[in-house]
C-alpha atoms as a PDB file:
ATOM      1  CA  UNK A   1     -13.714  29.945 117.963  1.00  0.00           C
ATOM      2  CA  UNK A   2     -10.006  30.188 117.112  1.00  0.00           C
ATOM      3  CA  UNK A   3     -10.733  29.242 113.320  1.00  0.00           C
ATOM      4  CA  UNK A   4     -12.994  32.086 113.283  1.00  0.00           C
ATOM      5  CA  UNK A   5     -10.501  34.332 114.617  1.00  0.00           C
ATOM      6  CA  UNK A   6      -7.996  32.836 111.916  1.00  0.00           C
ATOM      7  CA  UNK A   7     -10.903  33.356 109.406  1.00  0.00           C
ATOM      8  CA  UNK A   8     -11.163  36.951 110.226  1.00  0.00           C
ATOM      9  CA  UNK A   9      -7.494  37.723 110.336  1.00  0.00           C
ATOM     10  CA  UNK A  10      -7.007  36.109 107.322  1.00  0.00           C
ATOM     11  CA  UNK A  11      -9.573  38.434 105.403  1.00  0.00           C
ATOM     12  CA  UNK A  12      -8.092  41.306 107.707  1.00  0.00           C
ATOM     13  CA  UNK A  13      -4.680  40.613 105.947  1.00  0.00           C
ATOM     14  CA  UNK A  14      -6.056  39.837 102.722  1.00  0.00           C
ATOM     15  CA  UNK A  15      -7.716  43.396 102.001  1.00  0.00           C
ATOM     16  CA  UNK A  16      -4.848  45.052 103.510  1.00  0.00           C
ATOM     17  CA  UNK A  17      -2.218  43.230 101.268  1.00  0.00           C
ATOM     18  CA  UNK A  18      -4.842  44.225  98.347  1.00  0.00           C
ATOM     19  CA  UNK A  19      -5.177  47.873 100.039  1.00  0.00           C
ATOM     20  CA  UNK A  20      -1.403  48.077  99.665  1.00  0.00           C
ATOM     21  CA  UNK A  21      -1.030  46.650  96.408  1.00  0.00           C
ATOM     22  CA  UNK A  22      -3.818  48.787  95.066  1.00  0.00           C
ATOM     23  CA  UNK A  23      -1.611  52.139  96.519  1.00  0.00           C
ATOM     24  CA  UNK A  24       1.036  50.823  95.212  1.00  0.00           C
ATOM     25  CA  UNK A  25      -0.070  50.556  91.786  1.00  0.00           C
ATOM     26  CA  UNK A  26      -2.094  54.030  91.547  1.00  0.00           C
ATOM     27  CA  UNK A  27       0.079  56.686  90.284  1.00  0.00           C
ATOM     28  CA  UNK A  28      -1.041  60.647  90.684  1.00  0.00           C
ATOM     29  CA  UNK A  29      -1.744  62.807  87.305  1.00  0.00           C
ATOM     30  CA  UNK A  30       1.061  63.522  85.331  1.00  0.00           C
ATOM     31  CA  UNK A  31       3.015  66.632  85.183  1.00  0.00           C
ATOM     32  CA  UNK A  32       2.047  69.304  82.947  1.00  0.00           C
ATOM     33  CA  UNK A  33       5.052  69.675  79.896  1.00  0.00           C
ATOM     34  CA  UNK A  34       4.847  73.005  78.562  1.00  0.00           C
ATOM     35  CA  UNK A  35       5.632  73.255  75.010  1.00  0.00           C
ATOM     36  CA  UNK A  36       7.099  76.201  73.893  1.00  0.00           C
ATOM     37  CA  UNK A  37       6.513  76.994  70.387  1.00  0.00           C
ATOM     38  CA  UNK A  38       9.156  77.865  68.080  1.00  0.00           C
ATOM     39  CA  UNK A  39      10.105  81.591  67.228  1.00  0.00           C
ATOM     40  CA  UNK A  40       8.818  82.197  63.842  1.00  0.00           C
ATOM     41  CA  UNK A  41      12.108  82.752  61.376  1.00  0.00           C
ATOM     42  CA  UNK A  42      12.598  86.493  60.579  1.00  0.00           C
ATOM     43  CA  UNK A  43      13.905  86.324  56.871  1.00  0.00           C
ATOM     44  CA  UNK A  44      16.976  88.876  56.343  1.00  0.00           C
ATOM     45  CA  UNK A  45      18.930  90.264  53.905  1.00  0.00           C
ATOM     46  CA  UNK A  46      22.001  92.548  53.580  1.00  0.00           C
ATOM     47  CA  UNK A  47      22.065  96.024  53.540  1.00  0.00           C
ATOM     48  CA  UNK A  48      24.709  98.537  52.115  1.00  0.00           C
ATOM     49  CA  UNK A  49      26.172 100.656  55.380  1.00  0.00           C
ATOM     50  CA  UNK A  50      28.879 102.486  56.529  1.00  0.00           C
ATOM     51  CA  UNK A  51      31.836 100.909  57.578  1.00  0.00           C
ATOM     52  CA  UNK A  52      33.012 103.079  59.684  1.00  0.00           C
ATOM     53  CA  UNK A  53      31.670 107.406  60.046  1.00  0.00           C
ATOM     54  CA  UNK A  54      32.073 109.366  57.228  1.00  0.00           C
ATOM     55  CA  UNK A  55      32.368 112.993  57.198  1.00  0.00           C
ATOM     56  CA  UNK A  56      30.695 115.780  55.157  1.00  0.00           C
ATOM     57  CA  UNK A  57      32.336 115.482  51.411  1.00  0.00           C
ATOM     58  CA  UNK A  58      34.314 112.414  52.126  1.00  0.00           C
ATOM     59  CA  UNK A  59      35.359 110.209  49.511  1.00  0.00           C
ATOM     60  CA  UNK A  60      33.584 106.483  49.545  1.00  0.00           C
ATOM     61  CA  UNK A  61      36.253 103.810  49.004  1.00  0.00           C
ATOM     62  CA  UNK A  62      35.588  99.785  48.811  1.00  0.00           C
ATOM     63  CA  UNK A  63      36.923  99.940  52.593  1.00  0.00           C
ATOM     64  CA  UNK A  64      34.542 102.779  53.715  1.00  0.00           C
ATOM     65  CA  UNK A  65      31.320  99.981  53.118  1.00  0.00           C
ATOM     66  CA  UNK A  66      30.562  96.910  53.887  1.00  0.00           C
ATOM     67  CA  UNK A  67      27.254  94.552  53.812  1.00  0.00           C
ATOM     68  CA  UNK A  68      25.336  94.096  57.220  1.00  0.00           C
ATOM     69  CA  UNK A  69      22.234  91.288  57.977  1.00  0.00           C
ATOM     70  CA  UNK A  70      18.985  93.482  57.979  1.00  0.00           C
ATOM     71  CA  UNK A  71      15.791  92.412  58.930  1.00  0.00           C
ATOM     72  CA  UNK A  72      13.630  92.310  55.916  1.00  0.00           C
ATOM     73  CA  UNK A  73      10.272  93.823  57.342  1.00  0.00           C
ATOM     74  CA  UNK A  74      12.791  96.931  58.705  1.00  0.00           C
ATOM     75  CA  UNK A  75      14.242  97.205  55.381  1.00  0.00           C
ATOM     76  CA  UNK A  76      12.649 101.028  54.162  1.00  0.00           C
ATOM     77  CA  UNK A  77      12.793 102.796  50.809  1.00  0.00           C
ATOM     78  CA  UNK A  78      15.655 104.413  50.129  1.00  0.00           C
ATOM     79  CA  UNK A  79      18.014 101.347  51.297  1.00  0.00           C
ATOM     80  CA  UNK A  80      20.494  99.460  49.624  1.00  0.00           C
ATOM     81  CA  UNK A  81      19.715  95.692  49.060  1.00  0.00           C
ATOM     82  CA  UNK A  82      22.302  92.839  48.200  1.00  0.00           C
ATOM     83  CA  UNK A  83      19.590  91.207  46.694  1.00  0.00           C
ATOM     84  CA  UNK A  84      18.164  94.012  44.214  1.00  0.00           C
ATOM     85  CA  UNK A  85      21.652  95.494  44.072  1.00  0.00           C
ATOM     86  CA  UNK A  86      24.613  92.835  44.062  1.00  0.00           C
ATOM     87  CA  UNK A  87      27.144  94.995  42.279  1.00  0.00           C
ATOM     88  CA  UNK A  88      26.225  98.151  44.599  1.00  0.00           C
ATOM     89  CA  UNK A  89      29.735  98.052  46.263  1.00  0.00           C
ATOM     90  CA  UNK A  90      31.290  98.688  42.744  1.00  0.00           C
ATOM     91  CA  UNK A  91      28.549 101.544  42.297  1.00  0.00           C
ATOM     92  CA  UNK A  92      28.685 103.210  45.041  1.00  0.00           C
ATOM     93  CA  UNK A  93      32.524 103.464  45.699  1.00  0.00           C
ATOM     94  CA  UNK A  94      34.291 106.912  44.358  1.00  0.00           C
ATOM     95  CA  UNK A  95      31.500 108.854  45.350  1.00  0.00           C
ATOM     96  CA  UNK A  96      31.307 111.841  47.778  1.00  0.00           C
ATOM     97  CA  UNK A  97      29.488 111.901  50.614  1.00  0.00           C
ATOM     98  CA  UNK A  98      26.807 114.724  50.966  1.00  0.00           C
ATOM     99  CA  UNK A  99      26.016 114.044  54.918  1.00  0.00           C
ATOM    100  CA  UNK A 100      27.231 112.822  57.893  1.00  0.00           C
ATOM    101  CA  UNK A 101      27.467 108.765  58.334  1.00  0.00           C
ATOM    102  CA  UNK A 102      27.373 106.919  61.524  1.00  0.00           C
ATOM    103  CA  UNK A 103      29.087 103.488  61.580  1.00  0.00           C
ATOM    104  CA  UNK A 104      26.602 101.323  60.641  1.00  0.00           C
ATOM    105  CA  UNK A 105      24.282 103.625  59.319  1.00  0.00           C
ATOM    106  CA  UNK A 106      22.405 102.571  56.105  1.00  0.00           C
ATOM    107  CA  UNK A 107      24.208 104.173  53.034  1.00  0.00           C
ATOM    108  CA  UNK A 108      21.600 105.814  50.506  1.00  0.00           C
ATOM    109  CA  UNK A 109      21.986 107.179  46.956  1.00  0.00           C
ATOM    110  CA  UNK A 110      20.688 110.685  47.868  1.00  0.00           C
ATOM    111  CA  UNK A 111      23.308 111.247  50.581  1.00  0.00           C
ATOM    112  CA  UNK A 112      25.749 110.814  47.558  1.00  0.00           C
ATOM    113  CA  UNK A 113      27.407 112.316  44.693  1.00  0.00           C
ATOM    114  CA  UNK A 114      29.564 110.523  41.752  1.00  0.00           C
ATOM    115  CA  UNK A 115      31.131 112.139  38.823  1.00  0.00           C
ATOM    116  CA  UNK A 116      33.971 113.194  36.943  1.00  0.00           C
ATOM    117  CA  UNK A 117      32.615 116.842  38.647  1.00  0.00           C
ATOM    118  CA  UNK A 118      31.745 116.016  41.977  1.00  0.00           C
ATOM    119  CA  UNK A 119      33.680 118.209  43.681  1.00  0.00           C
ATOM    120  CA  UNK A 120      33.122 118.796  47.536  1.00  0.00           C
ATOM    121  CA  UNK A 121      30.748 122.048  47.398  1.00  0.00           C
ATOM    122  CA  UNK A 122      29.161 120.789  43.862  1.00  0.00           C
ATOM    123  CA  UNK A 123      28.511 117.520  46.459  1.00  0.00           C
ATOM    124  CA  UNK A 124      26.783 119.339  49.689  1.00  0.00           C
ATOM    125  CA  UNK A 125      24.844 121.881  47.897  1.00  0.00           C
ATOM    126  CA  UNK A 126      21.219 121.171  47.478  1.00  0.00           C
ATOM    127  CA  UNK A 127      19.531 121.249  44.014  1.00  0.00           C
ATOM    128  CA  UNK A 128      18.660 124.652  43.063  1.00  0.00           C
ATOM    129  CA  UNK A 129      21.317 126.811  45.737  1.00  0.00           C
ATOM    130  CA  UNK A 130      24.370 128.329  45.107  1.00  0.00           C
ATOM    131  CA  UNK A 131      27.460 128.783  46.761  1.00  0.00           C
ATOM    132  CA  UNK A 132      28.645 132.017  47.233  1.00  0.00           C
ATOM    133  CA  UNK A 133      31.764 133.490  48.490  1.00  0.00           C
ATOM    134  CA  UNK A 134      31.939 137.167  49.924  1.00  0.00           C
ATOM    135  CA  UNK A 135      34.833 138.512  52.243  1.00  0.00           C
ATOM    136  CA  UNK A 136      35.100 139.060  55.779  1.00  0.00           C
ATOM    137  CA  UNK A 137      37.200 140.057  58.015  1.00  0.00           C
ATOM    138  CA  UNK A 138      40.529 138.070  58.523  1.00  0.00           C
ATOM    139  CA  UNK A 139      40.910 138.975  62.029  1.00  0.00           C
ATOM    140  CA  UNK A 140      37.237 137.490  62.920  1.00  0.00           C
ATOM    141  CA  UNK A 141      36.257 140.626  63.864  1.00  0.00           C
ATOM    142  CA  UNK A 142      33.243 140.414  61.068  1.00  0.00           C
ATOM    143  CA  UNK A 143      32.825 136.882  61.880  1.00  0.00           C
ATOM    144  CA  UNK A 144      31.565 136.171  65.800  1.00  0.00           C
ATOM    145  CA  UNK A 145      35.342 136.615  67.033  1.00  0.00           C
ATOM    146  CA  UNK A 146      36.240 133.592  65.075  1.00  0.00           C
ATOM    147  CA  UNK A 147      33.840 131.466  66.158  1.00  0.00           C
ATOM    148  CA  UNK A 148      31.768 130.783  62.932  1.00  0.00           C
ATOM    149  CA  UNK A 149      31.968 127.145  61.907  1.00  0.00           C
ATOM    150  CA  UNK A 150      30.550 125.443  58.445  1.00  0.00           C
ATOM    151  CA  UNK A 151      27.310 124.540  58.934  1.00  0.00           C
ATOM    152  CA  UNK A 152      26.375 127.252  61.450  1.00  0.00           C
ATOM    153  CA  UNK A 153      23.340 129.730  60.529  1.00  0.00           C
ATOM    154  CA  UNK A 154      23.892 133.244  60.361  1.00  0.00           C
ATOM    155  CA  UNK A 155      22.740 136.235  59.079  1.00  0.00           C
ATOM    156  CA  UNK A 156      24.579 138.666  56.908  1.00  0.00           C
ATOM    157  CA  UNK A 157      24.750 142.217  57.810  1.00  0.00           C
ATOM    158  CA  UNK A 158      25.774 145.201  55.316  1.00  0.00           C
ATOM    159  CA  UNK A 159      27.785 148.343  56.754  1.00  0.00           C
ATOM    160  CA  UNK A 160      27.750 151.293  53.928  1.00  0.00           C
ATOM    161  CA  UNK A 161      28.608 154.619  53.815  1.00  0.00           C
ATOM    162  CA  UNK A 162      25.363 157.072  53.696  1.00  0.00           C
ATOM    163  CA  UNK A 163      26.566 159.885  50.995  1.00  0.00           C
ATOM    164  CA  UNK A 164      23.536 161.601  51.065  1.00  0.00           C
ATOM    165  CA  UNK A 165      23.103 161.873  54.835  1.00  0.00           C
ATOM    166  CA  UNK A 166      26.625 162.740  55.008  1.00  0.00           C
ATOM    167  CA  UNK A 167      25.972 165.726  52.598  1.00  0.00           C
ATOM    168  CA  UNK A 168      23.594 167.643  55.187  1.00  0.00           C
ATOM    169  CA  UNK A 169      25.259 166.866  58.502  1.00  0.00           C
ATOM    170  CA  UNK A 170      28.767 167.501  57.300  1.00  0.00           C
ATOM    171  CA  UNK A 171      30.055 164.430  58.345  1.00  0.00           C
ATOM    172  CA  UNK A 172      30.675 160.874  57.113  1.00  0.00           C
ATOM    173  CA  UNK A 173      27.470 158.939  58.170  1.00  0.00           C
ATOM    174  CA  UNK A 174      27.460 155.185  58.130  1.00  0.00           C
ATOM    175  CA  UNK A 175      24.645 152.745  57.852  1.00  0.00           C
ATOM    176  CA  UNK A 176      24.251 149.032  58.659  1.00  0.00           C
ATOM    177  CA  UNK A 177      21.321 146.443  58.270  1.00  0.00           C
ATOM    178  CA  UNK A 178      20.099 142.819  57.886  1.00  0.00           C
ATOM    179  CA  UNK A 179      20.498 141.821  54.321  1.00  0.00           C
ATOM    180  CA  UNK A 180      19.951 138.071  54.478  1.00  0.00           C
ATOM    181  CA  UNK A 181      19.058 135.649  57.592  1.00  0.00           C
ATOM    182  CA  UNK A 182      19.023 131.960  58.351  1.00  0.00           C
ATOM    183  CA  UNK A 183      21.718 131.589  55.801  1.00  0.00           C
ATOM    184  CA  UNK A 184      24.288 128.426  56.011  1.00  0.00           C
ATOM    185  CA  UNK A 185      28.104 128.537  56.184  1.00  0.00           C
ATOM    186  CA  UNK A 186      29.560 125.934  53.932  1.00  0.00           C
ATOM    187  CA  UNK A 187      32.943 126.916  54.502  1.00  0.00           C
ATOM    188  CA  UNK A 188      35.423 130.187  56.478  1.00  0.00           C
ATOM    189  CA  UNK A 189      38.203 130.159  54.447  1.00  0.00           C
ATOM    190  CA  UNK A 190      39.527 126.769  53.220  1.00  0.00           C
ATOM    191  CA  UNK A 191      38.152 125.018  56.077  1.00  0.00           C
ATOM    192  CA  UNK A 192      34.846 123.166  55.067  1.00  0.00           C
ATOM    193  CA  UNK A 193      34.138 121.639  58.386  1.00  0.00           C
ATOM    194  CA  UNK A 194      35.699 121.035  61.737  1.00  0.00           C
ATOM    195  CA  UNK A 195      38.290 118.932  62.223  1.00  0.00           C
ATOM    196  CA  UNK A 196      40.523 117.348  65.125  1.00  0.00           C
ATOM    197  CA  UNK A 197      38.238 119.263  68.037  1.00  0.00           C
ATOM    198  CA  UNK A 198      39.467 122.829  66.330  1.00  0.00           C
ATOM    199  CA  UNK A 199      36.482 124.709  67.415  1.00  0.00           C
ATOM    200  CA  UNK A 200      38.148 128.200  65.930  1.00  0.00           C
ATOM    201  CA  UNK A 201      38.398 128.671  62.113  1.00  0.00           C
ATOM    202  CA  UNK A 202      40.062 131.699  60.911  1.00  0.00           C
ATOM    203  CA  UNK A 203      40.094 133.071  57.089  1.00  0.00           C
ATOM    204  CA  UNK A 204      39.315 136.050  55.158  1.00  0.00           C
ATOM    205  CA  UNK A 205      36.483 134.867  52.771  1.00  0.00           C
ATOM    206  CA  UNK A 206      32.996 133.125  54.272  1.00  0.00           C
ATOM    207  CA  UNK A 207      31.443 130.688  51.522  1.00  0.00           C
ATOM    208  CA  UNK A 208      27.522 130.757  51.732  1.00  0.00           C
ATOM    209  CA  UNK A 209      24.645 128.867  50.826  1.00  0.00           C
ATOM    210  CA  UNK A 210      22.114 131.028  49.416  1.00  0.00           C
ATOM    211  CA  UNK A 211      18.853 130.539  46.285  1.00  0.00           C
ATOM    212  CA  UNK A 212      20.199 132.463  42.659  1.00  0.00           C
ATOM    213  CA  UNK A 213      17.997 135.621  43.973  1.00  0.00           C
ATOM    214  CA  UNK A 214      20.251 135.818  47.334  1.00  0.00           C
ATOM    215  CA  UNK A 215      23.540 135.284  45.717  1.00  0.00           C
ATOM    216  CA  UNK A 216      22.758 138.645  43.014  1.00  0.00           C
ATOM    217  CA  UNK A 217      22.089 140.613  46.778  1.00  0.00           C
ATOM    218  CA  UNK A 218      25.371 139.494  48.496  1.00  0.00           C
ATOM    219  CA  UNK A 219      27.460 140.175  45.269  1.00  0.00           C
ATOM    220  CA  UNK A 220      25.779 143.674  44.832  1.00  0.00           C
ATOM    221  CA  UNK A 221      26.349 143.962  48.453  1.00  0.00           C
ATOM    222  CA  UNK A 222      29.647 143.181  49.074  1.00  0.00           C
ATOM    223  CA  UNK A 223      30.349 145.872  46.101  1.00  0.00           C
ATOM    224  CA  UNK A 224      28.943 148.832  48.150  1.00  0.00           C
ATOM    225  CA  UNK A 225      29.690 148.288  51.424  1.00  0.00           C
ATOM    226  CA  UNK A 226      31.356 146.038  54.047  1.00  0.00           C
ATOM    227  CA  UNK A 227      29.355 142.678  54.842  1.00  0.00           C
ATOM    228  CA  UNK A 228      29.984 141.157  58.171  1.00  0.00           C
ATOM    229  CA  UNK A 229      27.840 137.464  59.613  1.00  0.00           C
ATOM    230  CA  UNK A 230      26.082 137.658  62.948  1.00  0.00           C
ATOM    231  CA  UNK A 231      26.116 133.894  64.298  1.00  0.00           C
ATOM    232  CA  UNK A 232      22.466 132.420  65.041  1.00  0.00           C
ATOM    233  CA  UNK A 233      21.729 130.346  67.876  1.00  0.00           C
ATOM    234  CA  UNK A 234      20.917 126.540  67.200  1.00  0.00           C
ATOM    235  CA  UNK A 235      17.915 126.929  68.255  1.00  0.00           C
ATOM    236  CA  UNK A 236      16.641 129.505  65.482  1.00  0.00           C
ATOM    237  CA  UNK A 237      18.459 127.547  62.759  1.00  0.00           C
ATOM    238  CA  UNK A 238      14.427 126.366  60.997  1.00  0.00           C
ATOM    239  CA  UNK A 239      13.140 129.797  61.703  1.00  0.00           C
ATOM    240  CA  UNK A 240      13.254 132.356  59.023  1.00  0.00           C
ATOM    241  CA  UNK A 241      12.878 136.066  59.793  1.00  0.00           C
ATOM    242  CA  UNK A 242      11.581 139.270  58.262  1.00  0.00           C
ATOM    243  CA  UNK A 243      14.323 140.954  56.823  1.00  0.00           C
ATOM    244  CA  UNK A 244      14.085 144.756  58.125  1.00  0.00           C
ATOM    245  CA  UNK A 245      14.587 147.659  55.286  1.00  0.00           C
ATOM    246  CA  UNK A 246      15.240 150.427  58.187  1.00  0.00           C
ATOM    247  CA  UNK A 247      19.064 151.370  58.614  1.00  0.00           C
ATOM    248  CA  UNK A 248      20.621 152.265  61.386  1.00  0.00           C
ATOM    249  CA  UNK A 249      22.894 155.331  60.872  1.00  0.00           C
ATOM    250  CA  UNK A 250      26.387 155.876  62.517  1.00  0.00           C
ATOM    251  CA  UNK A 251      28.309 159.109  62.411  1.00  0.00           C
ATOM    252  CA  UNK A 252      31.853 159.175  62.146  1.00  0.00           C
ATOM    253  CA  UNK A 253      32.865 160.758  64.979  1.00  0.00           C
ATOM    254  CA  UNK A 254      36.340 161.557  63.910  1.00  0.00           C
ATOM    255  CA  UNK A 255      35.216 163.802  60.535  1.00  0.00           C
ATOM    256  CA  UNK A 256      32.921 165.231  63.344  1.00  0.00           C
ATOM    257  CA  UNK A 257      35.423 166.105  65.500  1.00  0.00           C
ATOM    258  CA  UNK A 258      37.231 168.100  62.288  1.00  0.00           C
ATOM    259  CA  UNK A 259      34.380 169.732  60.990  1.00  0.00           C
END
């Protein structure tokens, strides 16, 4: 009886030594590695651009550009490429700058001007316009109080003495109306565009920017009459308006009072 007992304890401890072993030896599934795949390499290469802003008719020195890293599939028309263009530096510098740059801002051959005669207006005027200068009044009284900036939209406005009209009433009679609209400043005086926060310009002459067919009206204007600019509002600057033929008449009322 006892080597029974024995018997069966032995075989009791036997398949639990092999139950443990067998534990033992089993390992559980194996983490999952994820395997991130590598970022596909964007090819690059450098673009002309602005070292720093650059006003309206500012001169482009070596200093004023500088290459930047661009993205190759964001590289669009118009841009300068090392690559295409190595010597572009030695190009571009001594031109004159026909917009606005930002720093940073991609530099491009039609927002420049280089030649022995590229002065500043020759430089900002678009192909085919003129720049015309007519007179106004010093004391900003025919310019918005003062308050007329280059590159604001205005219209022009003609105040003429009515002869004829004058004739029957007995008086002086004076006329005024809307010659030209939508028109752009380039420049009130000497001042082409604003500088140091100086939101007042003051001079006697207004320089506009106006087709060959608008430039023979303002000069025959400004010979018969007095031309003054009513300031636009931002918001009209792409609209273009009907220029009214009907005058309005104004009577002197001091040859009134003496007739």
């Amino acid at each position: 009886m006892k080597i029974a007992r024995l018997a069966v304890l032995g075989i009791a401890l036997a398949a639990g030594v092999a139950a443990a072993f067998m534990i033992s030896g089993s390992k559980g599934p194996s983490p999952t590695v994820e395997v991130t795949a590598p970022q596909p390499l964007v090819e690059s290469d450098d673009v002309l651009v602005a070292a720093h802003a650059l006003d309206v008719g500012a001169p482009v020195g070596e200093a004023d550009i500088r290459w930047q890293a661009w993205p190759r599939p964001e590289i669009a028309a118009g841009m300068i490429v090392k690559s295409a263009e190595p010597n572009a530096i030695d190009d571009i510098k001594g031109s004159v700058s026909r917009g606005e740059f930002f720093p940073g801002e991609p530099m491009r051959r039609e927002k420049l001007v280089k030649g022995p005669n590229s002065g500043f207006l020759s430089a900002i005027l678009p192909s085919g316009y003129r720049a015309v200068a007519i007179n106004i009044d010093n004391a900003g009284a025919a310019s918005a109080g003062g308050f007329i900036l280059p590159n604001d939209r205005v219209d022009v406005l003609r105040t003429f003495r009515d002869d004829e009209a004058g004739k029957q009433l007995g008086t002086d009679v004076y006329r005024s109306e809307t010659i030209l609209t939508n028109v752009r400043v380039l420049a009130i005086g000497t001042n082409v565009q604003e500088k140091n926060g100086d939101h007042v310009v003051q001079g006697s002459t207004a320089t506009l920017e106006v087709d060959p067919r608008q430039a023979e009206q303002l000069i025959l204007a400004q010979r018969v009459g007095q031309l003054s600019l009513s300031l636009r509002s931002m918001a009209d600057a792409g609209k273009t308006d009907d220029v009214s033929s009907d005058t309005t008449p104004i009577r002197d009322s001091r040859s009134c009072a003496m007739a």
